[in-house]
Protein backbone atom coordinates (compact mmCIF):
# COMPACT_ATOMS: atom_id res chain seq x y z
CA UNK A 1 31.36 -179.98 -4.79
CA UNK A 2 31.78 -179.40 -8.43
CA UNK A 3 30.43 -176.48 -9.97
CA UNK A 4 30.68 -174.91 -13.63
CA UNK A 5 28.74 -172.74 -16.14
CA UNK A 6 26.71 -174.04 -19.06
CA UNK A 7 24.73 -172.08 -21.71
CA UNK A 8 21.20 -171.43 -20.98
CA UNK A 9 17.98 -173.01 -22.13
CA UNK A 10 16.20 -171.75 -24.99
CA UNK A 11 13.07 -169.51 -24.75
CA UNK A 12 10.09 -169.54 -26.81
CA UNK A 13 10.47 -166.26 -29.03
CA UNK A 14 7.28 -164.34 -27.74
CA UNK A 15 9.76 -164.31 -23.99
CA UNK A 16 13.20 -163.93 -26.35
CA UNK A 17 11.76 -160.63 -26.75
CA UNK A 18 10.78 -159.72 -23.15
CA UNK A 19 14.64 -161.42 -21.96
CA UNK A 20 17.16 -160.08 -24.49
CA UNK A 21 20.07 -160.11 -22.42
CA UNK A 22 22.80 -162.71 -22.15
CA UNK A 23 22.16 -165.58 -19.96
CA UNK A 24 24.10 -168.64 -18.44
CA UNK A 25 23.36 -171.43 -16.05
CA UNK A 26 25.46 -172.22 -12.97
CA UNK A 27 25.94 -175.69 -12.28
CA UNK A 28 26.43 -176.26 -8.65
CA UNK A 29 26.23 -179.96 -7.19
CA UNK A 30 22.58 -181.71 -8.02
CA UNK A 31 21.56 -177.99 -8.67
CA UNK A 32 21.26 -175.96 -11.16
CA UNK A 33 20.67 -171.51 -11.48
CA UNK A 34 19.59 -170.20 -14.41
CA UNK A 35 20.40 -166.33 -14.48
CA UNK A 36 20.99 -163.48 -16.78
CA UNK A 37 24.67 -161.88 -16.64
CA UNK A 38 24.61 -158.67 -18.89
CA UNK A 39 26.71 -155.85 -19.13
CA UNK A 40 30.47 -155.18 -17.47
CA UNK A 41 31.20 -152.99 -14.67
CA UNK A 42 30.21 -153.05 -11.30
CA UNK A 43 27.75 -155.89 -10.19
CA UNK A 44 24.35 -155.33 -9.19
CA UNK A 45 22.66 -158.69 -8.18
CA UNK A 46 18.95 -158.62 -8.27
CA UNK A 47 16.82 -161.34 -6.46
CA UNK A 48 13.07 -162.16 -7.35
CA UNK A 49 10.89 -163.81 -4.65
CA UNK A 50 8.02 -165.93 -4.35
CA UNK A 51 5.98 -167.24 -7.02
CA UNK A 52 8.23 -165.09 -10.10
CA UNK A 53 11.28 -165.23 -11.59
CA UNK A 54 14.20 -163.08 -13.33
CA UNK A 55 11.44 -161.83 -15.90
CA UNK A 56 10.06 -159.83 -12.82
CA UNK A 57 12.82 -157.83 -13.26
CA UNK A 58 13.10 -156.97 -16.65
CA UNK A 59 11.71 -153.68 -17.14
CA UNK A 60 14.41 -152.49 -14.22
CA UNK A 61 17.26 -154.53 -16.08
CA UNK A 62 16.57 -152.69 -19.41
CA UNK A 63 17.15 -149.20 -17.35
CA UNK A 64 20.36 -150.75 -15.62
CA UNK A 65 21.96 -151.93 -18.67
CA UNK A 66 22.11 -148.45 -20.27
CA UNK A 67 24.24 -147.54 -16.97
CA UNK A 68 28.24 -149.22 -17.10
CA UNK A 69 26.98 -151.94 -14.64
CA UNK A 70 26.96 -155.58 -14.72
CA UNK A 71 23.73 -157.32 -14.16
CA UNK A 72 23.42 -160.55 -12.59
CA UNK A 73 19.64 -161.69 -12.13
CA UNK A 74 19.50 -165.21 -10.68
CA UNK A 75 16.43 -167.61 -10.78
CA UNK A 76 15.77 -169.51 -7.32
CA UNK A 77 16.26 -172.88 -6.90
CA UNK A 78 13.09 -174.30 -7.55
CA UNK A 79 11.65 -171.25 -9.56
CA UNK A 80 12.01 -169.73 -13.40
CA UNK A 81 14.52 -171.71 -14.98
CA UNK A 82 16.59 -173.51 -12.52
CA UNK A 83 16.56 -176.68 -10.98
CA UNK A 84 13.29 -177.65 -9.41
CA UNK A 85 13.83 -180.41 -6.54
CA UNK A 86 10.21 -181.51 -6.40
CA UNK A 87 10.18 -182.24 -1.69
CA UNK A 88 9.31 -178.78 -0.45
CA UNK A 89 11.21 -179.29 2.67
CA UNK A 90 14.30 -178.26 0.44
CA UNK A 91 13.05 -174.94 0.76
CA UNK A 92 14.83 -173.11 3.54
CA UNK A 93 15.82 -169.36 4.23
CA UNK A 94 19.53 -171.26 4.67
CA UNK A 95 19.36 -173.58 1.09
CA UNK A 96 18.47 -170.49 -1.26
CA UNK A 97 20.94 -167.90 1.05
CA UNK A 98 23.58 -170.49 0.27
CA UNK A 99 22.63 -171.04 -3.41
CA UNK A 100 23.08 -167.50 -3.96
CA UNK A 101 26.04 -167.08 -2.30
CA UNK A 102 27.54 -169.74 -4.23
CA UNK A 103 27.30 -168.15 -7.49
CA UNK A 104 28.29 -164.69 -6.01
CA UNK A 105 31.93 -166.60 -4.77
CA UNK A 106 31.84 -167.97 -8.38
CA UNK A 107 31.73 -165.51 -10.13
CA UNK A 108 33.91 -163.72 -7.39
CA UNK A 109 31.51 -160.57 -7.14
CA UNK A 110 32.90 -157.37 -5.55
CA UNK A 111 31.64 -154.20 -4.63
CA UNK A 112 28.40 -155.61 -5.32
CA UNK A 113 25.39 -153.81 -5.43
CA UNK A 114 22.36 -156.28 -3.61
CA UNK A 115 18.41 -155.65 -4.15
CA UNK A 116 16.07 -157.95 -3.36
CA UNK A 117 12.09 -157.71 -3.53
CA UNK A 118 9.71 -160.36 -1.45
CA UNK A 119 11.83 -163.71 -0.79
CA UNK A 120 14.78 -162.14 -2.43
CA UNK A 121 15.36 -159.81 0.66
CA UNK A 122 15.87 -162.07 2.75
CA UNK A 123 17.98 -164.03 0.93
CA UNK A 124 20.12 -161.34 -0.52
CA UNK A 125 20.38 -160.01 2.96
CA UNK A 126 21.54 -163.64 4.08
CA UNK A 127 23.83 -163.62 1.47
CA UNK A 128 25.51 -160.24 2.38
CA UNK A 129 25.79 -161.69 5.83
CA UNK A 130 27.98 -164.22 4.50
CA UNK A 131 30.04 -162.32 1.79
CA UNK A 132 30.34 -158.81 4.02
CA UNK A 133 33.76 -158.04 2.11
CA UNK A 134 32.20 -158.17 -1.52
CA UNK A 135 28.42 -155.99 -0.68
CA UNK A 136 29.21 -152.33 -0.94
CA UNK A 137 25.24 -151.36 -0.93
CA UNK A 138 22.05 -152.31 -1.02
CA UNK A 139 18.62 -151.90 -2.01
CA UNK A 140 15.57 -153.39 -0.69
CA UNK A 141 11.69 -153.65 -1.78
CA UNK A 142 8.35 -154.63 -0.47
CA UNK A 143 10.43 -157.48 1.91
CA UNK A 144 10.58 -158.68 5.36
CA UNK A 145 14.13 -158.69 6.20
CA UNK A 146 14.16 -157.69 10.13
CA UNK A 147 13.45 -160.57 12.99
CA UNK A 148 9.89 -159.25 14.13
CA UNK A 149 9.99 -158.51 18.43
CA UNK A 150 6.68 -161.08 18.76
CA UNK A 151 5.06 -163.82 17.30
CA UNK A 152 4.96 -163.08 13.57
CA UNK A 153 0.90 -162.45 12.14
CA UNK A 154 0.29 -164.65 9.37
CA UNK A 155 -1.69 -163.13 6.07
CA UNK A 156 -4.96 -164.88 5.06
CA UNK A 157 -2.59 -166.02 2.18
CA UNK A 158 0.01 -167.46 4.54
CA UNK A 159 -2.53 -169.16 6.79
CA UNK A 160 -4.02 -170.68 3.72
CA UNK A 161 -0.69 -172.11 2.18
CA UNK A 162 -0.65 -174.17 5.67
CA UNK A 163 -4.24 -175.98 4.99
CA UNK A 164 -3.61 -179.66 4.70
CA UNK A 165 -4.80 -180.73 0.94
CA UNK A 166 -6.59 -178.20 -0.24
CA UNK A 167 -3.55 -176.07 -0.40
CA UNK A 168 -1.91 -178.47 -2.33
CA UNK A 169 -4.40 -178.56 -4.84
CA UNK A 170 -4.81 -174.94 -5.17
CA UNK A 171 -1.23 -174.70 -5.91
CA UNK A 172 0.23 -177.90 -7.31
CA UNK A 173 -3.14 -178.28 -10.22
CA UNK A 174 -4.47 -174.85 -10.15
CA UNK A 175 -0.72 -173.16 -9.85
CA UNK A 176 -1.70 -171.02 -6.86
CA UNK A 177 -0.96 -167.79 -6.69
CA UNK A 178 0.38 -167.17 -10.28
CA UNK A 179 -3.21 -166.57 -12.04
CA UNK A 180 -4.23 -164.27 -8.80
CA UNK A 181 -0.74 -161.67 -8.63
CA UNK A 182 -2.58 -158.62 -10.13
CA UNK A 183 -4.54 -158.62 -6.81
CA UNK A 184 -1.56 -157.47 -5.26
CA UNK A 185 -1.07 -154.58 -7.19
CA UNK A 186 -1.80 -151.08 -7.00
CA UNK A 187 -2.34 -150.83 -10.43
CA UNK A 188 -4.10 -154.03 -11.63
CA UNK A 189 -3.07 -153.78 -15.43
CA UNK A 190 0.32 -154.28 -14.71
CA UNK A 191 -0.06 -157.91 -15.00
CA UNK A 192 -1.95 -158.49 -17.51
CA UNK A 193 -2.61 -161.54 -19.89
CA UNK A 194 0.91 -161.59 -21.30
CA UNK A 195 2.94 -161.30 -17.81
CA UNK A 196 0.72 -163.93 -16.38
CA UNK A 197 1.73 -166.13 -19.11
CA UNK A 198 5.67 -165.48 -18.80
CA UNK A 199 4.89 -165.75 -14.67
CA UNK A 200 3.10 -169.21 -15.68
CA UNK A 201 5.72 -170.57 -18.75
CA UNK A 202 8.47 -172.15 -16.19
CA UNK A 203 5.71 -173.43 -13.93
CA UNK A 204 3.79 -175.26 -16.44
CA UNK A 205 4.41 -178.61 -15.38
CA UNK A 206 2.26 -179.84 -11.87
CA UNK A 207 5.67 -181.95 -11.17
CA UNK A 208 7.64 -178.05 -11.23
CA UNK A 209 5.55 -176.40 -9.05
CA UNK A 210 6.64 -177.41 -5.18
CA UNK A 211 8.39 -173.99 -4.71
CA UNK A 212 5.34 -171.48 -4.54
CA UNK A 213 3.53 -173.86 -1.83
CA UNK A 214 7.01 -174.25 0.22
CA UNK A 215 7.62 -170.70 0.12
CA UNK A 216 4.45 -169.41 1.08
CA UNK A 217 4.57 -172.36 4.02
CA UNK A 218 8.27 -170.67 4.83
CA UNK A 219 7.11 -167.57 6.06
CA UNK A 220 7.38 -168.05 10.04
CA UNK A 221 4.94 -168.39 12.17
CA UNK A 222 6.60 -168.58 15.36
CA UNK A 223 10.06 -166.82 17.09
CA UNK A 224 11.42 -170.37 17.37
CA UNK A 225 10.94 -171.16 13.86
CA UNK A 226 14.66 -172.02 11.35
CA UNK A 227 13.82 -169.13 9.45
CA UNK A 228 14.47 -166.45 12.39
CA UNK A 229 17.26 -168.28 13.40
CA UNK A 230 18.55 -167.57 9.86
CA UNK A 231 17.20 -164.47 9.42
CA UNK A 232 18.91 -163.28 12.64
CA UNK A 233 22.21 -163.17 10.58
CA UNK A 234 20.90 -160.19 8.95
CA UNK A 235 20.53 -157.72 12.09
CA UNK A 236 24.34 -158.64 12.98
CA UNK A 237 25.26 -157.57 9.71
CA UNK A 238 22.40 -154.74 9.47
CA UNK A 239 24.38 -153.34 12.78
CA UNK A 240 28.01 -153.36 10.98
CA UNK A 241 27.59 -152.21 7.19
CA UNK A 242 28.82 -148.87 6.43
CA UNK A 243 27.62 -148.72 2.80
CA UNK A 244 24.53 -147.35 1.35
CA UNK A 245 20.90 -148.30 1.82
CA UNK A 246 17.99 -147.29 0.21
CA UNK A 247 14.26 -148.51 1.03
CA UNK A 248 11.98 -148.48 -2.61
CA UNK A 249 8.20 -149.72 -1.24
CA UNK A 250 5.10 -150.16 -2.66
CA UNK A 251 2.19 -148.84 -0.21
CA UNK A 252 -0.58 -150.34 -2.07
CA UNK A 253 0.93 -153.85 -1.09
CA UNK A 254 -1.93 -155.76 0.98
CA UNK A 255 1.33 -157.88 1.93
CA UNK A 256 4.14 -156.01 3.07
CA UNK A 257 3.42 -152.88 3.14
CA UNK A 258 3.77 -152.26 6.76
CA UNK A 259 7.11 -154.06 6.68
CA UNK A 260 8.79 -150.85 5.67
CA UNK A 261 8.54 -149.88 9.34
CA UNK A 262 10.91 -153.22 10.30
CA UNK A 263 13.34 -151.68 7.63
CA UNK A 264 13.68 -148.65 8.53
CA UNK A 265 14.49 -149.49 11.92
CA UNK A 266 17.24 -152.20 10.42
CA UNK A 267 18.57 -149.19 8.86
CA UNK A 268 17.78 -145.91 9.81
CA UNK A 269 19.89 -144.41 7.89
CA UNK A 270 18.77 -145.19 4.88
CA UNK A 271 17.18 -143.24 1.81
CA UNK A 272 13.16 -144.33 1.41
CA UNK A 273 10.67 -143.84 -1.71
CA UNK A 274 7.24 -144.22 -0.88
CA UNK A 275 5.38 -145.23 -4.15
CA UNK A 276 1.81 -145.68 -5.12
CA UNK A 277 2.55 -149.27 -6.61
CA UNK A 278 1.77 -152.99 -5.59
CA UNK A 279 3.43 -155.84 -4.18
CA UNK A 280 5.41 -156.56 -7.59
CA UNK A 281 6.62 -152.64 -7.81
CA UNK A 282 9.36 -154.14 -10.79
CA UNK A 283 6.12 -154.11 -12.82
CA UNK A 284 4.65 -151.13 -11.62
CA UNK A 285 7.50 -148.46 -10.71
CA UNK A 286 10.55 -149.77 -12.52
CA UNK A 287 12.71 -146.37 -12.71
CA UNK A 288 12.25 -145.78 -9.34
CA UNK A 289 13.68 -149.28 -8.55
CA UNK A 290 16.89 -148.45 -11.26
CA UNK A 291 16.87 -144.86 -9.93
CA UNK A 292 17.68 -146.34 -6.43
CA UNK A 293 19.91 -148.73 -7.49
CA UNK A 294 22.31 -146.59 -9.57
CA UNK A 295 22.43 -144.05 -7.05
CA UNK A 296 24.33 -146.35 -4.38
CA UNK A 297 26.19 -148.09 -6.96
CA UNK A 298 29.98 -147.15 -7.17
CA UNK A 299 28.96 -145.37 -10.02
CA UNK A 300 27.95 -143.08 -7.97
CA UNK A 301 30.58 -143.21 -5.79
């Protein structure tokens, strides 16, 4: 499989301003990641979830890059501004695990720093699986990254996403759930009228928008489902890491704020800030998100 790095697509100036940090696109096969890479030192890679995109993470970035660390802040497949295959089966735990470590082996990260906030735990957790010598820490927020004991409960949003049609209309025409993520916050004015238009500017197009829906499908609803199977890779690796861990939630989260509880059994050991903020905490509680980060950095060290 080929793979090389390309310059990134232009933004429109009003998100120039929001993004001002170097950027490149990873070529990788038939896809493509758009991500920012700014700063030198150690790496810190920073994964977005489910509907967003590397924007979610800008206030923490601007914190970050005042510290000597490099920041790499990938787009999923399917999301932002990478590639977006338009079958929604494409979307597995596995495919964007195995995205993400291929730019991580291409850009040959070490002592790499990993937080990841909805999907992006997970996936970043997936990813450490597979690269254990280059993950010296980790940071994790509002995310389900631990195989649940029984049948997994669904949220009225998940059940929804699983509706025959009318899901697909809510969020193929109506982009579903990108007008509706300040209902998921603790403080509703954190996205306001400007984020949901960056949240909404790589999503524009009805033909871009068959991530959300297979991502919101992806959550599991049984123990036999791919996703666990995956996602088991993460407790096998949970049990062997000897770096740091810290736990950065949002307890106003109607979504996953009880999965703090799976985490901190995952890793006991690890350092845990209880905040007042939302689901998206990047918008709400940014310097506790960098605070966390820097202190298990090697910076630190």
């Amino acid at each position: 499989m080929n793979s090389r790095f390309l310059p990134p697509p232009p933004l429109p100036s009003w998100l120039e301003e929001e993004l001002p940090f170097d950027r490149r696109v990873f070529e990788d096969g038939e896809h493509t990641i758009h991500f920012i890479d700014h700063g030198e030192g150690p790496p810190v890679l920073l994964q977005h979830g489910n509907p967003t995109w590397c924007y979610l993470w800008r206030k923490v970035i601007r914190i970050l890059a005042r510290e000597n660390l490099r920041i790499i802040a990938p787009d999923l497949v399917g999301l932002g501004l990478s590639s977006k295959p338009r079958h929604p089966k494409t979307h597995t735990l596995d495919f964007h695990a195995e995205r993400v470590s291929s730019l991580v082996r291409a850009l040959d990260l070490r002592d790499l720093t990993i937080a990841g906030q909805d999907w992006g735990g997970p996936i970043v957790a997936v990813t450490a699986a597979r690269n254990p010598e280059r993950v010296h820490a980790a940071v994790f927020a509002n995310t389900a990254i631990r195989v649940p004991s029984r049948k997994p409960r669904r949220t009225p949003f998940h059940s929804f996403s699983r509706m025959p049609l009318v899901s697909d209309v809510f969020f193929r025409v109506f982009n579903f759930p990108v007008p509706l993520l300040r209902y998921v916050q603790g403080d509703r004015s954190s996205i306001g009228r400007a984020q949901r238009r960056a949240y909404t500017y790589p999503l524009r197009k009805i033909e871009d928008r068959a991530a959300p829906l297979a991502l919101a499908r992806l959550v599991p609803s049984s123990l036999d489902d791919p996703a666990i199977e995956t996602l088991r890779e993460v407790g096998d690796w949970a049990q062997t890491f000897s770096g740091p861990v810290r736990l950065v939630w949002g307890m106003r989260d109607p979504i996953l704020k009880r999965a703090v509880w799976g985490a901190r059994k995952l890793f006991p050991d690890a350092g845990v800030v209880e905040t007042d903020a939302g689901h998206f905490l990047q918008e709400e509680v940014p310097e506790q998100l960098a605070t966390a980060i820097v202190d298990v950095s090697p910076l630190s060290s």
